[in-house]
N, C-alpha and C. Protein backbone atom coordinates (compact mmCIF):
# COMPACT_ATOMS: atom_id res chain seq x y z
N UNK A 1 46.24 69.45 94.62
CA UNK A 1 45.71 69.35 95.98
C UNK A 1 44.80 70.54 96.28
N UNK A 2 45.26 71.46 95.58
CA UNK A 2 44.44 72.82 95.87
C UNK A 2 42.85 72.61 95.23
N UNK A 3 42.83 72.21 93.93
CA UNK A 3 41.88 71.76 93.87
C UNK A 3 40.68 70.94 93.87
N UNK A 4 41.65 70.16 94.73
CA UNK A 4 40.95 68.77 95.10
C UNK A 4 40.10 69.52 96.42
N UNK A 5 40.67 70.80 97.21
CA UNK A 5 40.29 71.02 98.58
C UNK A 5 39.07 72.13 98.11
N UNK A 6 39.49 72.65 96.81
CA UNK A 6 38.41 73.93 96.57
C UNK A 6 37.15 73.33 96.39
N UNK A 7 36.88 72.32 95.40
CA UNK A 7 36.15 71.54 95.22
C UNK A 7 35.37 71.00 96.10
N UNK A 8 35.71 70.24 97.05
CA UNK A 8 35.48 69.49 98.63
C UNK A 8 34.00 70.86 99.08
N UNK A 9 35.04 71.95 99.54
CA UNK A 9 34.03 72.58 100.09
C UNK A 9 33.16 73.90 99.21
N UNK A 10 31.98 74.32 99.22
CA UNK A 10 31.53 75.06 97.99
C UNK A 10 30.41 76.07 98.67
N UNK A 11 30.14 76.72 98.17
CA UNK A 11 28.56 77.44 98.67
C UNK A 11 27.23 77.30 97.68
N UNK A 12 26.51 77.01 98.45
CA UNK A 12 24.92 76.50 97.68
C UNK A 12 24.23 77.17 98.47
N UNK A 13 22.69 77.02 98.13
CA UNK A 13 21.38 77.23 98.27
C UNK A 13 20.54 76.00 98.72
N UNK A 14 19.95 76.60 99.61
CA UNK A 14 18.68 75.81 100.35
C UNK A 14 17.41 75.86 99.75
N UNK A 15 17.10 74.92 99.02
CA UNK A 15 15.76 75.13 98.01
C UNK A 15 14.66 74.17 98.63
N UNK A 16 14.98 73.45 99.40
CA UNK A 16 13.53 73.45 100.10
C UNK A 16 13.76 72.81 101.36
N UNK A 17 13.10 72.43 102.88
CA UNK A 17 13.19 71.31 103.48
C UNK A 17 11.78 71.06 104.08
N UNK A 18 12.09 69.76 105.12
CA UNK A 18 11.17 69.46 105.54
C UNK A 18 11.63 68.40 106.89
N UNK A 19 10.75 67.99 107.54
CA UNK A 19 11.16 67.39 108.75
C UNK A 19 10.89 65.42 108.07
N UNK A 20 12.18 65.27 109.04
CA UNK A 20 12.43 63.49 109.31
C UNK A 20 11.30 63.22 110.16
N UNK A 21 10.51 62.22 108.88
CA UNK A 21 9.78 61.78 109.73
C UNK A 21 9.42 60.51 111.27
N UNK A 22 10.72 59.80 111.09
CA UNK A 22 11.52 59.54 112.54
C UNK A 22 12.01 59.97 113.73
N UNK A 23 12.92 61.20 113.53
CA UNK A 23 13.32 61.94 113.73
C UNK A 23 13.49 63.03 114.23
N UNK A 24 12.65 63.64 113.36
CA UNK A 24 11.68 64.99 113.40
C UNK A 24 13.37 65.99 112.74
N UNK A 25 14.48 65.74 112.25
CA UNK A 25 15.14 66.54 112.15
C UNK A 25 14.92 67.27 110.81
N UNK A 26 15.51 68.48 110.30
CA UNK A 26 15.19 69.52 109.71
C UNK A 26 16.15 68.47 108.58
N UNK A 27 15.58 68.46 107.39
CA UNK A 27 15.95 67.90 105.97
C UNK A 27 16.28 68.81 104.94
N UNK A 28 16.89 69.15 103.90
CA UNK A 28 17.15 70.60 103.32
C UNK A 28 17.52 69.78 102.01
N UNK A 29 16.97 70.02 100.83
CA UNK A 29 17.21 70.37 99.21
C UNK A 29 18.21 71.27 98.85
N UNK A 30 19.72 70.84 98.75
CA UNK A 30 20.85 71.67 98.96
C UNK A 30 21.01 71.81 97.52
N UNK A 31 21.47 72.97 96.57
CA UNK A 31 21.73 73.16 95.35
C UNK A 31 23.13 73.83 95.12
N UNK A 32 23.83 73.61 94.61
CA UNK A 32 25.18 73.67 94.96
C UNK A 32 25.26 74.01 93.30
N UNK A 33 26.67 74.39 93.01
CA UNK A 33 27.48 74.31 91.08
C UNK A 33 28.68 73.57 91.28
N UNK A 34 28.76 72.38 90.55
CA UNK A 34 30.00 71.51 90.27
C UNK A 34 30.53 71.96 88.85
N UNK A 35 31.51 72.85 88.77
CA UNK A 35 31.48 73.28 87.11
C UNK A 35 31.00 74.17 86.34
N UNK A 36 30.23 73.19 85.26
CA UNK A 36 29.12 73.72 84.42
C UNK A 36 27.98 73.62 85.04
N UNK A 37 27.50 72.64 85.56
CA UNK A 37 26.28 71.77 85.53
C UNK A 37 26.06 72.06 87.28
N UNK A 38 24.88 72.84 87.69
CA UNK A 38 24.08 72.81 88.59
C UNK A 38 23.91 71.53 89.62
N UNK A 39 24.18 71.38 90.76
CA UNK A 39 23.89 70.05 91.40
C UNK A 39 22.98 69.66 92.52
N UNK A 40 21.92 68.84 92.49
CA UNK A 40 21.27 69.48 94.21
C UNK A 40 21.20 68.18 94.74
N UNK A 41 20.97 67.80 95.61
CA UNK A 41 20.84 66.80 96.34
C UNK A 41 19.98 66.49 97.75
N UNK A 42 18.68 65.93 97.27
CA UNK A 42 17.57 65.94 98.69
C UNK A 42 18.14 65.63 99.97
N UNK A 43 16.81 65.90 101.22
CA UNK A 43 17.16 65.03 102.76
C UNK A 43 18.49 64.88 103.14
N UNK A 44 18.85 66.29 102.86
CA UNK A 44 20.35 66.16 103.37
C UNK A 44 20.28 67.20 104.86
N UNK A 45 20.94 66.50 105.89
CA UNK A 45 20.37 66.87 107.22
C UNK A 45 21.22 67.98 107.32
N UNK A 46 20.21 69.11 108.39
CA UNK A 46 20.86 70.68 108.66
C UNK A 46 21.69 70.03 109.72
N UNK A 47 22.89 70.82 110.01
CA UNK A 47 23.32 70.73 111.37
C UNK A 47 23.37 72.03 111.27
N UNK A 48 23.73 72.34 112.77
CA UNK A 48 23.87 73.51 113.50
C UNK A 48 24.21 73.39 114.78
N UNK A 49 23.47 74.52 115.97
CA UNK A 49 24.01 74.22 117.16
C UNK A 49 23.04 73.45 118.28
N UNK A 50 23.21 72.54 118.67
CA UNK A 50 22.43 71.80 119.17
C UNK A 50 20.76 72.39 119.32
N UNK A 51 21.22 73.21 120.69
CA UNK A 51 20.49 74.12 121.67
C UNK A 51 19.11 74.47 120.91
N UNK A 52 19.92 74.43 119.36
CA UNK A 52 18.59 75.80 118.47
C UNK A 52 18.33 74.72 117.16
N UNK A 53 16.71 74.75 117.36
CA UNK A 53 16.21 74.37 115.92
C UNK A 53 15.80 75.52 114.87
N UNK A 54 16.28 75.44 113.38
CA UNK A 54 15.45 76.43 113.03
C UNK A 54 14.93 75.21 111.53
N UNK A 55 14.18 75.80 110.88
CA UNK A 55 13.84 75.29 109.31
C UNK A 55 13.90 76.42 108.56
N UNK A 56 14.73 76.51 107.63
CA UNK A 56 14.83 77.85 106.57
C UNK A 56 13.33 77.93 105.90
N UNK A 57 12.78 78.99 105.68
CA UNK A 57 11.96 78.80 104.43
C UNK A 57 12.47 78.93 102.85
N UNK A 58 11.48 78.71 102.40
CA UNK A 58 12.04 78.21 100.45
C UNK A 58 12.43 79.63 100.04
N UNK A 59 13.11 79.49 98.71
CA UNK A 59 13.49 80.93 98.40
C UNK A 59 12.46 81.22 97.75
N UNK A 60 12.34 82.90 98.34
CA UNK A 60 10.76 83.83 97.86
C UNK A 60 10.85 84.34 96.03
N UNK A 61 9.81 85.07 95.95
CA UNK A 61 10.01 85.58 94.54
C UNK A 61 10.71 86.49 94.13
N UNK A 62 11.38 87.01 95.64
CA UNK A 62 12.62 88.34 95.29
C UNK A 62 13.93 88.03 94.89
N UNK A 63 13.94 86.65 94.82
CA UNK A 63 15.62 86.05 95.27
C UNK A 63 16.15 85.57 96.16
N UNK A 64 15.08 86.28 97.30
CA UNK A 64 16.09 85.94 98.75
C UNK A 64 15.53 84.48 99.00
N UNK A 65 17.17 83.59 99.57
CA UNK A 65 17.49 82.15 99.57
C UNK A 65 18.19 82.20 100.59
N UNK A 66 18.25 81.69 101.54
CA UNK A 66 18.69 80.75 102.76
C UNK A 66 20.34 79.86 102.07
N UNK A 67 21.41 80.66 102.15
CA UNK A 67 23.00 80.10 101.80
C UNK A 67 23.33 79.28 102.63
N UNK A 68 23.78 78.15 101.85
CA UNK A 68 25.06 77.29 102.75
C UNK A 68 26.42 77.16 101.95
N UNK A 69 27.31 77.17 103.32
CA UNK A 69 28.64 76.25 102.94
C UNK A 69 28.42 75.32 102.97
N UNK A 70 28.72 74.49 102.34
CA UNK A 70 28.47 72.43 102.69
C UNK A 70 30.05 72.01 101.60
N UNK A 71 30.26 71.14 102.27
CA UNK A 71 30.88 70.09 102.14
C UNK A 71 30.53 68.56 101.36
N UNK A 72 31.31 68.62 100.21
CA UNK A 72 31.17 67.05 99.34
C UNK A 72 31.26 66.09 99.68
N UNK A 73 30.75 65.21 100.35
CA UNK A 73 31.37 64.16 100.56
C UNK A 73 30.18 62.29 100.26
N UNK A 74 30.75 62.05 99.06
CA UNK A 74 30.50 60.91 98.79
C UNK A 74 29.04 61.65 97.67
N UNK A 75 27.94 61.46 97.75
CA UNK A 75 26.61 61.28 97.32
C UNK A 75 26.19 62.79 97.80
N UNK A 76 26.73 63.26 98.76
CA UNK A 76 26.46 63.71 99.94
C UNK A 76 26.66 65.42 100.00
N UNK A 77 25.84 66.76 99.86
CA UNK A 77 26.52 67.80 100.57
C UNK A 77 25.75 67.88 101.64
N UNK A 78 26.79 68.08 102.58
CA UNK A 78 26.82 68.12 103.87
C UNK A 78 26.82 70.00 104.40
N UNK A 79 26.01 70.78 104.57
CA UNK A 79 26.12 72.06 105.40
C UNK A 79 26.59 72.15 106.69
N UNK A 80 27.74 72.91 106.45
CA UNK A 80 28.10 73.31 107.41
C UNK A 80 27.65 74.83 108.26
N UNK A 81 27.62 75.92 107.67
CA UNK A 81 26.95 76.57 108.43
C UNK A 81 25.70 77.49 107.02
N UNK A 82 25.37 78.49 107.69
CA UNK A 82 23.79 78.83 106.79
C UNK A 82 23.90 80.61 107.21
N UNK A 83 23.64 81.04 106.08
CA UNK A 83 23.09 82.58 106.87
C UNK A 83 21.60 82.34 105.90
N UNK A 84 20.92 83.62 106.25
CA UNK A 84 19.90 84.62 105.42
C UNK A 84 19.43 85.41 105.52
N UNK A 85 20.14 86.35 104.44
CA UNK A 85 20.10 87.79 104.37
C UNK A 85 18.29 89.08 104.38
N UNK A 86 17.39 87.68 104.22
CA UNK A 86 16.30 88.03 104.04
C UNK A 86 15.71 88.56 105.92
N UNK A 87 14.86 89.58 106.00
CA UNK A 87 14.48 89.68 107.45
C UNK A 87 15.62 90.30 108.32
N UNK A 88 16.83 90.72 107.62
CA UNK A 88 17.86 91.47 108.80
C UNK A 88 17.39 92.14 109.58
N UNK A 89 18.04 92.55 110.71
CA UNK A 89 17.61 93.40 111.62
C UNK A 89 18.69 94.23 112.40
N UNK A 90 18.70 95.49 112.81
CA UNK A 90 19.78 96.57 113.69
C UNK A 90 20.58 95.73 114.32
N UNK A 91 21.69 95.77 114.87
CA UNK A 91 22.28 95.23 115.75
C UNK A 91 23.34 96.45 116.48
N UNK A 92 22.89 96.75 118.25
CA UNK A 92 24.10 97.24 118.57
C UNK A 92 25.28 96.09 118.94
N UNK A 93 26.55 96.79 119.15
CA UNK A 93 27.62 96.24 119.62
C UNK A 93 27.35 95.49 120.84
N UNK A 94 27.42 94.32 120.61
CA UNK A 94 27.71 93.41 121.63
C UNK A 94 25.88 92.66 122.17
N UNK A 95 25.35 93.32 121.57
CA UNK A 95 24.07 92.49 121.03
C UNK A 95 23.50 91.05 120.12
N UNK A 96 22.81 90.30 120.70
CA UNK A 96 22.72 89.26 120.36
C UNK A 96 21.12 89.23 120.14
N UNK A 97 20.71 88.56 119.25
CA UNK A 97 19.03 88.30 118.87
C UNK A 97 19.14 87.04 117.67
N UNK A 98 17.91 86.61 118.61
CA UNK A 98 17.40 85.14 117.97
C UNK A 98 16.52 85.82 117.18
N UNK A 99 16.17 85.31 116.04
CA UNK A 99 14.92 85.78 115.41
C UNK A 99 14.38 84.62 113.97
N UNK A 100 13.44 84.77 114.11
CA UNK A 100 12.36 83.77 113.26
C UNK A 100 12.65 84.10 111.88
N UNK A 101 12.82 82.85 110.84
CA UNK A 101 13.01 83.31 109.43
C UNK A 101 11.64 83.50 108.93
N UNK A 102 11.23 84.56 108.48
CA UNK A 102 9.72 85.31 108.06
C UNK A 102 9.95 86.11 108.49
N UNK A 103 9.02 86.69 107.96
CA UNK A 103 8.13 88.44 107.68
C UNK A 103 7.36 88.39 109.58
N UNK A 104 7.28 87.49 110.08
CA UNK A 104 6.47 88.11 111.22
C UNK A 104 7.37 89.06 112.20
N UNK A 105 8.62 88.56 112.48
CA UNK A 105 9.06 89.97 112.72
C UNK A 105 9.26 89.76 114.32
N UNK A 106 8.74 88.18 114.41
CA UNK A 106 9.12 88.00 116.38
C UNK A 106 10.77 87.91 116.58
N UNK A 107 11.28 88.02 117.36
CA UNK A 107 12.54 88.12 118.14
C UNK A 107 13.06 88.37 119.32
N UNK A 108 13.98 87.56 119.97
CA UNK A 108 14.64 87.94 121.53
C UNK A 108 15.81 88.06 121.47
N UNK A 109 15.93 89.58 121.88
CA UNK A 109 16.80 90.64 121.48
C UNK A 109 17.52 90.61 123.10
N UNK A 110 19.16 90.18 122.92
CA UNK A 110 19.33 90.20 124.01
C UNK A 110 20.58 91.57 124.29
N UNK A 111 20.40 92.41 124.72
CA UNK A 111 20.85 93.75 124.38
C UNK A 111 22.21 93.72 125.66
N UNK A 112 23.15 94.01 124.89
CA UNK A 112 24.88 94.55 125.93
C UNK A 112 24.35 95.49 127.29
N UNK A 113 22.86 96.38 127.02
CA UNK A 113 23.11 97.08 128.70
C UNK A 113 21.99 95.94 129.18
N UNK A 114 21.77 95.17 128.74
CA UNK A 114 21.25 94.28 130.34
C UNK A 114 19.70 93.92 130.26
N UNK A 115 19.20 94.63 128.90
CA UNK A 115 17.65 94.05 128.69
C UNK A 115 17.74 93.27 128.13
N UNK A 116 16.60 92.40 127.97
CA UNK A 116 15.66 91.17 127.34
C UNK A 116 14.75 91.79 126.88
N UNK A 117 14.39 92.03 126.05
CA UNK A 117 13.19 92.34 124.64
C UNK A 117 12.86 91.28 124.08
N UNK A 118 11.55 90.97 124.36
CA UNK A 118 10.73 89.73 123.51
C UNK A 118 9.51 90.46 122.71
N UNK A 119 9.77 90.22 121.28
CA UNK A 119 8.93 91.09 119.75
C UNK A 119 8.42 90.11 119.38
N UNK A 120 6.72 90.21 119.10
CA UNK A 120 5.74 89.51 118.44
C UNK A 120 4.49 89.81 118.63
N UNK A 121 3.81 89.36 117.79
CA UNK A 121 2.68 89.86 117.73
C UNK A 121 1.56 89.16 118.96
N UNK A 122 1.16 87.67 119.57
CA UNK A 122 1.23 87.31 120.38
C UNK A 122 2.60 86.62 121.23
N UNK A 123 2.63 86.87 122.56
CA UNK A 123 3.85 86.40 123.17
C UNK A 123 3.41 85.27 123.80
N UNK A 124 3.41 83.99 124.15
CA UNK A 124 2.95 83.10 125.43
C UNK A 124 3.90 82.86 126.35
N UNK A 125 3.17 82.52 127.53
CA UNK A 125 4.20 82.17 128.52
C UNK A 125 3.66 81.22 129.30
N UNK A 126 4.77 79.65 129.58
CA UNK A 126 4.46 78.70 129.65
C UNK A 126 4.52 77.63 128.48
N UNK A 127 3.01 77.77 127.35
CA UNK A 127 2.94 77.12 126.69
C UNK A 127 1.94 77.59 125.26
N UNK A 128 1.50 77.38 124.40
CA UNK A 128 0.49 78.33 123.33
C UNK A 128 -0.92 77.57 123.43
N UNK A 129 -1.20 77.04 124.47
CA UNK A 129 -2.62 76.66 125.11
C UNK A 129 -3.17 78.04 126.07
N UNK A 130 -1.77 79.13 126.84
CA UNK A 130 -2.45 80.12 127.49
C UNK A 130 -3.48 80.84 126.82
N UNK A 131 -4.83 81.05 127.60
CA UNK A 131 -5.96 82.20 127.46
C UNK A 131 -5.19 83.06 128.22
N UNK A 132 -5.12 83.30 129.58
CA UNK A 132 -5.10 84.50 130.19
C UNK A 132 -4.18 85.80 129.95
N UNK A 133 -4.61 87.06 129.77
CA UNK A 133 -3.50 87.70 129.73
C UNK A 133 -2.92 88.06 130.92
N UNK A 134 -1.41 88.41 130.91
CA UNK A 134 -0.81 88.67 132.43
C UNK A 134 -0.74 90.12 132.17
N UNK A 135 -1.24 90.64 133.51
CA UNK A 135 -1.87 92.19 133.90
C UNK A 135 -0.29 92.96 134.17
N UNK A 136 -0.63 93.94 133.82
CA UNK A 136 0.78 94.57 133.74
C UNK A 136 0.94 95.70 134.85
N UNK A 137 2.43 95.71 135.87
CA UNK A 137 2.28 95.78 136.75
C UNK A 137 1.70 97.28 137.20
N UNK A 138 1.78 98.83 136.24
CA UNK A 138 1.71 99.94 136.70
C UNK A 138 0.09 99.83 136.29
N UNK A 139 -0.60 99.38 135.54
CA UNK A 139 -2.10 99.44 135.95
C UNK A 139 -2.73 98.74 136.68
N UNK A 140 -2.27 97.39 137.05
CA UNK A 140 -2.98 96.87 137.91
C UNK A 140 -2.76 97.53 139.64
N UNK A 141 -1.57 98.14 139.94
CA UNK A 141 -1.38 99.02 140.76
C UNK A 141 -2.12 100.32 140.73
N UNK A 142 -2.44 100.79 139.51
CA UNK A 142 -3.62 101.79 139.35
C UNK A 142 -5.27 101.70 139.97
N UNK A 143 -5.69 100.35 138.96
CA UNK A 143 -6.58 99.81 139.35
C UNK A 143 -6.71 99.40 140.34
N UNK A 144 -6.26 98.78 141.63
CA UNK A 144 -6.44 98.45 143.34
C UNK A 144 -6.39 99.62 143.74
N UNK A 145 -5.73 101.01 143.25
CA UNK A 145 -5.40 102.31 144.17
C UNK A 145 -7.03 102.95 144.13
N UNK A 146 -7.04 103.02 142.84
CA UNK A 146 -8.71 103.83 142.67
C UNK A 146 -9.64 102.93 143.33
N UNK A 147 -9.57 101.32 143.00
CA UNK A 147 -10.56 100.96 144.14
C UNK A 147 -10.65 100.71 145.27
N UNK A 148 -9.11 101.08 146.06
CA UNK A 148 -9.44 101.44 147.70
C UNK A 148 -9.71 103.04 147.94
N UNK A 149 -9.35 103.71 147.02
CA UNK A 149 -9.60 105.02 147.00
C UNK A 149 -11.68 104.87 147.55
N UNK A 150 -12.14 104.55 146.34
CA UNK A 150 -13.15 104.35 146.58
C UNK A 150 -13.61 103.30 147.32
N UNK A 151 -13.57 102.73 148.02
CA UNK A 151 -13.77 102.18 149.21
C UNK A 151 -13.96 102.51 150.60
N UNK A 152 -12.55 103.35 151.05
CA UNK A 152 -12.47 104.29 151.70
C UNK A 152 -13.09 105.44 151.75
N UNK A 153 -14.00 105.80 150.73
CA UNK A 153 -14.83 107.16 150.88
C UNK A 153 -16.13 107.27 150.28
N UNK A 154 -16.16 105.47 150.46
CA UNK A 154 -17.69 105.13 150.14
C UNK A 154 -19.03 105.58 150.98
N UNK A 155 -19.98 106.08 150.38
CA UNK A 155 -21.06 106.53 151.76
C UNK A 155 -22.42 105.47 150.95
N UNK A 156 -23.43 105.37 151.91
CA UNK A 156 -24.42 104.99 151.89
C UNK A 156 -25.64 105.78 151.75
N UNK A 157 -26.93 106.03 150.96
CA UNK A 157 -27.75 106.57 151.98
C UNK A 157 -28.88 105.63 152.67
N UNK A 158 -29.06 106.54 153.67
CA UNK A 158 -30.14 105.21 154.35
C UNK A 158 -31.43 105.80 154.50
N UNK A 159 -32.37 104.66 154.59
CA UNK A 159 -33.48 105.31 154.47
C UNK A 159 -33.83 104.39 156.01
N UNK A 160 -34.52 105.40 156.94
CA UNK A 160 -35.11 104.34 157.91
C UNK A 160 -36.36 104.24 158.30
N UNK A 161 -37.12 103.06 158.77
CA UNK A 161 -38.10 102.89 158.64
C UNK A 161 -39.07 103.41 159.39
N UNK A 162 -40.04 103.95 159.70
CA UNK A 162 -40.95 104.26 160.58
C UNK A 162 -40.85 103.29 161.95
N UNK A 163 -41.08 101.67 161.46
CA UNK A 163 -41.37 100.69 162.75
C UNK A 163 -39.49 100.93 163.42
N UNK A 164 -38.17 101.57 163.00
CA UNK A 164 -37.10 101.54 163.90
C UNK A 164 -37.42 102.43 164.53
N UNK A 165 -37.87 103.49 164.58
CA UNK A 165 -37.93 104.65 165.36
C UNK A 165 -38.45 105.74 164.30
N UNK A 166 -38.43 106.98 164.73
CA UNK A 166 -38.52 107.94 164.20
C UNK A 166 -38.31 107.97 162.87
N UNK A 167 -38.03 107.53 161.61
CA UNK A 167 -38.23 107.23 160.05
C UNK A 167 -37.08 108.26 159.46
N UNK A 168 -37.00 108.41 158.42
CA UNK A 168 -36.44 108.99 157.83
C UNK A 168 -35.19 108.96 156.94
N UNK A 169 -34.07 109.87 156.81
CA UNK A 169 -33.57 109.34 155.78
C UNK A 169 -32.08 109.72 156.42
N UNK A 170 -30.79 109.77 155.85
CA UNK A 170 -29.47 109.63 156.44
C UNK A 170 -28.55 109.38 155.66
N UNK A 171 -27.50 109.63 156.10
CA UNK A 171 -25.75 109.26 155.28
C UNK A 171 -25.16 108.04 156.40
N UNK A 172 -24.99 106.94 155.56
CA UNK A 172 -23.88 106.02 156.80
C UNK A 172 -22.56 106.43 156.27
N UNK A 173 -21.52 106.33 157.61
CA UNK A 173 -20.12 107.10 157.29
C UNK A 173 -19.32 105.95 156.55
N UNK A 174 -18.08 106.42 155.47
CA UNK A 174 -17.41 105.23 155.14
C UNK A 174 -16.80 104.24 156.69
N UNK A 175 -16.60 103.61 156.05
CA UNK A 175 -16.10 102.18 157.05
C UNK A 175 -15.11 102.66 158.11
N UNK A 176 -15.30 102.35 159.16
CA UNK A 176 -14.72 102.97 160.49
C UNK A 176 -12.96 103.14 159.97
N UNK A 177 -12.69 101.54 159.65
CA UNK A 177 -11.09 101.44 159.45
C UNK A 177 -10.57 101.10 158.04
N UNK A 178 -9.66 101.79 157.38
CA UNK A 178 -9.41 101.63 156.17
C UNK A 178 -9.27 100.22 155.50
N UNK A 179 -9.24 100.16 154.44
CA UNK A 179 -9.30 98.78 153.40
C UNK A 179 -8.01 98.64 153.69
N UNK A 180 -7.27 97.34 153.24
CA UNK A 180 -6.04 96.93 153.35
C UNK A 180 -5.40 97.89 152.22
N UNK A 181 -3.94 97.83 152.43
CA UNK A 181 -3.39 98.66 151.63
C UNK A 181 -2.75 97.98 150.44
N UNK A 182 -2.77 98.60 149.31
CA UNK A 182 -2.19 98.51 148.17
C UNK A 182 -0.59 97.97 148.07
N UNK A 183 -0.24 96.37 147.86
CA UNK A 183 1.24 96.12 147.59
C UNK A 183 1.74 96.71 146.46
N UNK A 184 2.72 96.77 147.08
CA UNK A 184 3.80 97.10 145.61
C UNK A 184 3.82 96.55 144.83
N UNK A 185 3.97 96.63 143.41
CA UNK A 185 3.88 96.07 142.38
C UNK A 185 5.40 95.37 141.63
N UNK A 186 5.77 94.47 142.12
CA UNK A 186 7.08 94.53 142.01
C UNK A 186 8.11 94.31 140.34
N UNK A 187 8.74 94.96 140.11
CA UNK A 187 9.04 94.79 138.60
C UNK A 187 9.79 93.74 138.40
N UNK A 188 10.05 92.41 139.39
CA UNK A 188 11.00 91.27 138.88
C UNK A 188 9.83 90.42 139.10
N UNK A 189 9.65 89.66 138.45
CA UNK A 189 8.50 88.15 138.47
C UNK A 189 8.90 86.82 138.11
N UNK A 190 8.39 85.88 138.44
CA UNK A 190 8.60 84.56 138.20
C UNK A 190 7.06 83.81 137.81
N UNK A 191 7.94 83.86 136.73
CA UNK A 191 5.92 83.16 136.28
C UNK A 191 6.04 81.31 136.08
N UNK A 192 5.17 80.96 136.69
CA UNK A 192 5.01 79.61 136.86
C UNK A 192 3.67 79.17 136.30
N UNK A 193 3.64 77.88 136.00
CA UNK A 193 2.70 77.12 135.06
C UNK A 193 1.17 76.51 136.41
């Protein structure tokens, strides 16, 4: 019985996948050892946790391979869960981070004192059709300060004409009443589409 159960469940390698084309679900080339003899078996579907899709990539030229436990059953290994050791990253206590299998290095790092850290090289928000970049709040608070600064202590010179009167030349004073004032820049946001 013992070996009927050791057998059942085993650890393999993820040697390639690809998406259902029905479906769209993540398909995996599972390679497993029965014995002597090496075993793999195509389009055998990932599970995991609902919420999260990922697709492993193939194993690189260093070794590093995308592991599963899977389960025998019939024709069939079935994965049950997956690590890969390739791309690790720090972890404090009680820290949690999603992160992309590759070298790019994006991740949302959800940290025990209370930040959200989002790592990548472009970030979007909304959807990956955005152009605009979103202005960040201590310079764009910079930028409105210097330009009511200058606003407020804008002068003119004037030149006047002979036919107004007496001709000549002059300073007009900045603007009787100040520019509106500079809002706060507030550090919580809600960004909408």
């Amino acid at each position: 019985m013992r070996e009927a159960a050791v057998s059942l469940i085993d650890f393999g390698t993820i040697v390639a996948t690809s998406l259902a084309s029905a479906t769209r679900q993540v398909v995996a080339t599972i390679r497993g050892n029965q014995g002597e003899t090496d075993e793999e078996q195509p389009n055998q579907a990932l599970w995991g946790h609902a919420a999260i899709l990922a697709r492993p990539t193939a194993p690189d030229s260093n070794g590093g391979e995308c592991e599963v436990i899977f389960v025998r059953r019939g024709d069939e290994l079935v994965p049950l869960a997956s690590r890969d050791l390739r791309w690790q990253v720090d972890l404090s206590e009680g820290d949690v981070i999603v992160r992309s299998l590759s070298n790019s290095g994006s991740r949302i790092r959800l940290q025990a004192d209370g930040k959200v850290i989002v790592e990548g090289d472009t970030v979007y928000v909304g959807d990956s059709t955005a152009t605009e970049a979103i202005a960040l709040g201590t310079a764009l608070k910079n930028h409105l300060t210097s330009v009511k600064t200058w606003m407020d202590t804008h002068t003119h010179i004037l030149t006047i004409s002979a036919q107004a009167g007496a001709g000549g030349t002059g300073t007009a004073a900045p603007p009787s009443g100040a520019s509106p004032s500079v809002p706060d820049i507030e550090s919580r946001h809600k960004v909408e589409n």
